[in-house]
Protein backbone atom coordinates (compact mmCIF):
# COMPACT_ATOMS: atom_id res chain seq x y z
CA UNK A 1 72.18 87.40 158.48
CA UNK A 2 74.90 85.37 157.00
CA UNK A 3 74.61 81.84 156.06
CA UNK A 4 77.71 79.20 156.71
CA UNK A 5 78.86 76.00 157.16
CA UNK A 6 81.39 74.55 159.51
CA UNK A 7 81.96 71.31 161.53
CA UNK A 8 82.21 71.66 165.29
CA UNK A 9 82.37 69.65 168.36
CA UNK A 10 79.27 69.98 171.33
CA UNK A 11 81.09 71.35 173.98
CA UNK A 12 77.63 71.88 176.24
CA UNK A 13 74.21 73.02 176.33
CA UNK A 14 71.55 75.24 177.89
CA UNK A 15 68.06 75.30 177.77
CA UNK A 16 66.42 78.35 176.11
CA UNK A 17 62.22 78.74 176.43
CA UNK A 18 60.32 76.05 177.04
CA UNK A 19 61.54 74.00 173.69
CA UNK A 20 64.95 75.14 172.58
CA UNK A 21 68.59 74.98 173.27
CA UNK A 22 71.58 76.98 173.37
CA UNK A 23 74.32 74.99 172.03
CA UNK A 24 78.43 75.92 172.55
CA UNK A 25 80.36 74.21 169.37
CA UNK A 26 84.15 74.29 169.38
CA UNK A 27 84.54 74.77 165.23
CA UNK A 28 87.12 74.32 162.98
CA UNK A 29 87.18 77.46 161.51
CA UNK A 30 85.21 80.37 163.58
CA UNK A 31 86.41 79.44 166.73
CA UNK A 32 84.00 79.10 169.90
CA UNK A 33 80.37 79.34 168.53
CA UNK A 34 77.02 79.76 170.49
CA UNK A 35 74.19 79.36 168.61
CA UNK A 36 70.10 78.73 169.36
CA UNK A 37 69.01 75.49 168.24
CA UNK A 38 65.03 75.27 167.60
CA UNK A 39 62.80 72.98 168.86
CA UNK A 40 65.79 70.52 169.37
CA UNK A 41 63.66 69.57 173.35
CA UNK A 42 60.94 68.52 171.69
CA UNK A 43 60.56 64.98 171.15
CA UNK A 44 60.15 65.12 167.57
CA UNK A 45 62.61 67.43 166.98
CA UNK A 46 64.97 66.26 163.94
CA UNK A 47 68.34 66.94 165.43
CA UNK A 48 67.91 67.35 169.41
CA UNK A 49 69.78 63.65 169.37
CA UNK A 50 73.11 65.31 167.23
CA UNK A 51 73.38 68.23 169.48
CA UNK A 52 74.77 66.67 172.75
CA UNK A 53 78.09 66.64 173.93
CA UNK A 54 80.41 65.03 173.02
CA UNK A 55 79.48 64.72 169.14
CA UNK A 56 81.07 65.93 166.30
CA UNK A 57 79.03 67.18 163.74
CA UNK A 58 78.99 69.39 160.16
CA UNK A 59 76.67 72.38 160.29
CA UNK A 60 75.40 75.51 158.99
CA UNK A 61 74.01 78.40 160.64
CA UNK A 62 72.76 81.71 160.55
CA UNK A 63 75.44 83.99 161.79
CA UNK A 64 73.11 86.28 164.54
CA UNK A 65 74.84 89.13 166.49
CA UNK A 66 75.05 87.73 169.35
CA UNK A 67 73.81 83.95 169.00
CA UNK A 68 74.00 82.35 165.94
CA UNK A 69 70.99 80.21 164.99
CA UNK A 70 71.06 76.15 163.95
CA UNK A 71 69.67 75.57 160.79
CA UNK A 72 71.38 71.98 160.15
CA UNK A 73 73.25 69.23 161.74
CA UNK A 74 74.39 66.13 160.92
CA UNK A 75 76.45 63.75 162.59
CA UNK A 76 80.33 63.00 162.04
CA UNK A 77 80.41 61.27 165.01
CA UNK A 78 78.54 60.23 168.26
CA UNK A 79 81.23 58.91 170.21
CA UNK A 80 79.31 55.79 171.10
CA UNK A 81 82.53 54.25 173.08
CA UNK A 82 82.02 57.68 175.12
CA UNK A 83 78.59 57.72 175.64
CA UNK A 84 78.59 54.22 177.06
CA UNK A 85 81.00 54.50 179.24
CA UNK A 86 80.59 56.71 182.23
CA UNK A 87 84.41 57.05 183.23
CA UNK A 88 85.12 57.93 179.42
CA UNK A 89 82.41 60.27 179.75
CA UNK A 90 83.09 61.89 182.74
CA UNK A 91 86.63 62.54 181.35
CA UNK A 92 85.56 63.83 177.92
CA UNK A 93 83.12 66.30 180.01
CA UNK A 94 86.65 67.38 181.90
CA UNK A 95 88.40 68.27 178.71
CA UNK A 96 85.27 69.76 176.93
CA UNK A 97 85.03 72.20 180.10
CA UNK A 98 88.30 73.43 180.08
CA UNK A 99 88.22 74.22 176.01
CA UNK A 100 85.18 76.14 176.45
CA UNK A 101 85.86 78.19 179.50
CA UNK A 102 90.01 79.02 177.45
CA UNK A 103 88.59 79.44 174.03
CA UNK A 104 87.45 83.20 173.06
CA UNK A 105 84.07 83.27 171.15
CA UNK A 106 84.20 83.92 167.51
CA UNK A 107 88.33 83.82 167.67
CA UNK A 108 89.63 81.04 165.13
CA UNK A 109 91.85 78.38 166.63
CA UNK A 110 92.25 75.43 164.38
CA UNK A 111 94.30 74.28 166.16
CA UNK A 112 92.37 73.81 169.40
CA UNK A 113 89.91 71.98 167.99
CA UNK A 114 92.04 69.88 166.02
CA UNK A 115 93.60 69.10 169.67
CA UNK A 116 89.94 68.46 170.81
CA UNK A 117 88.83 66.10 168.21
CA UNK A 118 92.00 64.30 168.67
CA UNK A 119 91.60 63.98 172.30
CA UNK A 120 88.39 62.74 172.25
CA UNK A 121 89.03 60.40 169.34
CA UNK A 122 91.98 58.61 171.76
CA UNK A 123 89.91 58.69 174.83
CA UNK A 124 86.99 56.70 172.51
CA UNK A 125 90.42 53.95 171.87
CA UNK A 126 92.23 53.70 174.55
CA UNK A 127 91.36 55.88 178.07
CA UNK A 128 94.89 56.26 178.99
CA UNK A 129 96.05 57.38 182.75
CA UNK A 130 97.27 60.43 181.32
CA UNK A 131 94.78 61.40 178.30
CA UNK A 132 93.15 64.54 180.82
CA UNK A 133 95.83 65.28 182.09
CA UNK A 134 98.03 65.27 179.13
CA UNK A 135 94.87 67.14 177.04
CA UNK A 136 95.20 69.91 180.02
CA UNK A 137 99.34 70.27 179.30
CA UNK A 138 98.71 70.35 175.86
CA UNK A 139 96.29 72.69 175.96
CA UNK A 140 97.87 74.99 178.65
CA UNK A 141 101.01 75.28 176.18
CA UNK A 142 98.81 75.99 173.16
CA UNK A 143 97.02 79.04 174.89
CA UNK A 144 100.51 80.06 175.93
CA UNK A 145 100.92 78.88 179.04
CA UNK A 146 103.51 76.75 178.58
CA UNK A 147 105.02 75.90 182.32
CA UNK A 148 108.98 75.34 182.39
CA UNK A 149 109.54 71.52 183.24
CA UNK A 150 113.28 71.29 181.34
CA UNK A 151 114.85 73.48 184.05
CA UNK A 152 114.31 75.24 187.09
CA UNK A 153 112.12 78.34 186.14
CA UNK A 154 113.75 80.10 189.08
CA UNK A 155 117.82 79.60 188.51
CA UNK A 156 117.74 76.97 184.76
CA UNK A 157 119.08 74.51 187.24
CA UNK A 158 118.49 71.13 185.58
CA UNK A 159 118.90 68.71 188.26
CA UNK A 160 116.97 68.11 191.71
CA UNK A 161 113.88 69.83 190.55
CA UNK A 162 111.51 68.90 193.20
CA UNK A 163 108.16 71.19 193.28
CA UNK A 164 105.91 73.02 190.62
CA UNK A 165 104.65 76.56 191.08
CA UNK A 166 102.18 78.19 188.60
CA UNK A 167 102.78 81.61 189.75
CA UNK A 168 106.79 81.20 189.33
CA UNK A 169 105.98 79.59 185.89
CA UNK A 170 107.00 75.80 186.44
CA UNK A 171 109.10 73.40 188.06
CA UNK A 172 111.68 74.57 190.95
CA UNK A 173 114.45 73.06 192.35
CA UNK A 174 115.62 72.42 196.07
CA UNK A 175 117.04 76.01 196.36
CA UNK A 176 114.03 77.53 195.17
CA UNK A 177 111.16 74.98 196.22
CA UNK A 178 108.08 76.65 196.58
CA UNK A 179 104.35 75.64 195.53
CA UNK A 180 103.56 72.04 195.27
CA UNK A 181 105.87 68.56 195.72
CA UNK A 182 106.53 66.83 192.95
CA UNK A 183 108.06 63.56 192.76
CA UNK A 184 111.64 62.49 190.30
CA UNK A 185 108.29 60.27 188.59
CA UNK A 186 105.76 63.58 188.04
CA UNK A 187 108.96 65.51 186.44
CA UNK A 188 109.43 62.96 184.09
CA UNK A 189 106.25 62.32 182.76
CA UNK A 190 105.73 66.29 182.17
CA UNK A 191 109.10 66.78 180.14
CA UNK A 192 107.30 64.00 178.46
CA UNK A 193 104.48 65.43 177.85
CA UNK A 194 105.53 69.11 177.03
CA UNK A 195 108.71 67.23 175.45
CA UNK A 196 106.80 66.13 172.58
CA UNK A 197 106.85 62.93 173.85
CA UNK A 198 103.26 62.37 174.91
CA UNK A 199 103.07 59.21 173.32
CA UNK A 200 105.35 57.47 175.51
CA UNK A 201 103.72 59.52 178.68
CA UNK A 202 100.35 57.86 177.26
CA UNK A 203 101.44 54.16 177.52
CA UNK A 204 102.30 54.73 181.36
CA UNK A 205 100.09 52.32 183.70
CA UNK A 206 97.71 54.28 186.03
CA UNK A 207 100.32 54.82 189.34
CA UNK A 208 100.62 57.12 191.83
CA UNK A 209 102.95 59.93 189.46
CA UNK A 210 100.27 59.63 186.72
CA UNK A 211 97.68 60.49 189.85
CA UNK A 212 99.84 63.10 190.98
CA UNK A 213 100.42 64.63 186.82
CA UNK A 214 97.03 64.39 186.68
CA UNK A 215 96.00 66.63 190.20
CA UNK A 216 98.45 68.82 188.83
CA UNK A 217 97.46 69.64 185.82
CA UNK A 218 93.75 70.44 187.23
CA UNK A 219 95.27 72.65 189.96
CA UNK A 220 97.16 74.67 187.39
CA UNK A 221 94.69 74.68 184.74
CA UNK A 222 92.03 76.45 187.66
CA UNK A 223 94.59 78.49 188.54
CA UNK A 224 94.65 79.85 185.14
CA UNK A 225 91.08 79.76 184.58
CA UNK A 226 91.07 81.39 188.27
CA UNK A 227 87.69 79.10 188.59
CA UNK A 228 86.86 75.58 189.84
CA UNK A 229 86.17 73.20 186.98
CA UNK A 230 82.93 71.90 187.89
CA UNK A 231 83.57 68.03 186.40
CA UNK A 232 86.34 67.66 187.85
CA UNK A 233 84.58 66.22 191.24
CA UNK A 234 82.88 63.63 189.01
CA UNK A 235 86.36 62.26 188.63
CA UNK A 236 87.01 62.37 191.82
């Protein structure tokens, strides 16, 4: 077995035996990685404490065929703002689900994680109205599923777009209204968003369009997951 080193982000846990763990890491350079962590439910274990989500941690492991196997890891970051907070936490949990049911074991995506550890990072700051939702836009268009929102996907129409359908590919206008409502408010923040103007979609007040961005985005991200993200009722 091959030895390596990598950091990674906890993206959730299962118990293995009566003792150990299997632990899902979102790395920064081998992609999704499950690996066996020994011992870590035992109360003297030496890193059961680092291997929770949502920390951020360096490691090495032994590369395994099928599960890799923890031999160290040390902490970059606990995400103590998170952890104390239950409404941070609940939302980091949101966006940690939806990376680890896109992300392809073993497939490098830099990227992705660097979108990760930047999303949690904010969410630690500042718990923005839009930060899950904007995450689930973001990360949509990276694993290309990018929705149309500058035009109607239907006809390029760029005025009176009025509803969103996943299956068309985006926003629709009154001619071609189909899927779900969307208010002049909702169609602005997502050009926003997928504008490359998420900043400015970030410093929105919590309001009813950020409510109805943020439904949104979970529909369409379960449509493409064609699965119910399960901590999604916890925000609820």
């Amino acid at each position: 077995m091959a030895l390596y080193r990598d950091q990674g982000i906890v993206l959730r846990t299962y118990k293995l035996g009566e003792a150990d763990r299997i632990v899902s890491f979102m790395t920064e350079r081998h992609g999704k990685v499950r690996a066996v962590a020994k011992g870590v439910r035992k109360t003297k274990s030496k890193f059961g404490a680092r291997l929770e989500p949502p920390t951020h941690v360096a490691l090495q492991l032994y590369e395994g065929r099928e599960l890799d196997i923890v031999t160290q890891a040390e902490s970059i970051d606990h995400f103590r703002a998170i952890r104390e907070d239950l409404d941070r936490l609940t939302r980091a949990v949101t966006m940690l689900e939806a990376v680890d049911q896109l992300s392809l074991e073993r497939e490098p995506n830099p990227e992705l994680y660097k979108m990760l550890l930047g999303g949690l990072k904010a969410i630690a700051e500042r718990n923005s109205a839009l930060l899950v939702a904007g995450f689930h836009w973001k990360l949509l268009a990276l694993e290309g599923f990018r929705p149309v929102v500058e035009h109607c996907a239907a006809c390029e129409r760029e005025d009176g777009l009025v509803a969103f359908d996943p299956d068309v590919g985006g926003l629709l206008c009154t001619d071609h209204r189909q899927g779900t409502r969307v208010s002049p408010e909702a169609v602005a923040m997502l050009q926003e968003i997928l504008g490359g103007r998420l900043a400015t979609a970030l410093e929105r007040p919590a309001s009813p369009g950020t409510h109805e961005v943020d439904q949104l985005a979970t529909r369409v991200m379960e449509h493409h997951l064609e699965r119910r993200l399960r901590s999604v009722g916890l925000l609820e």
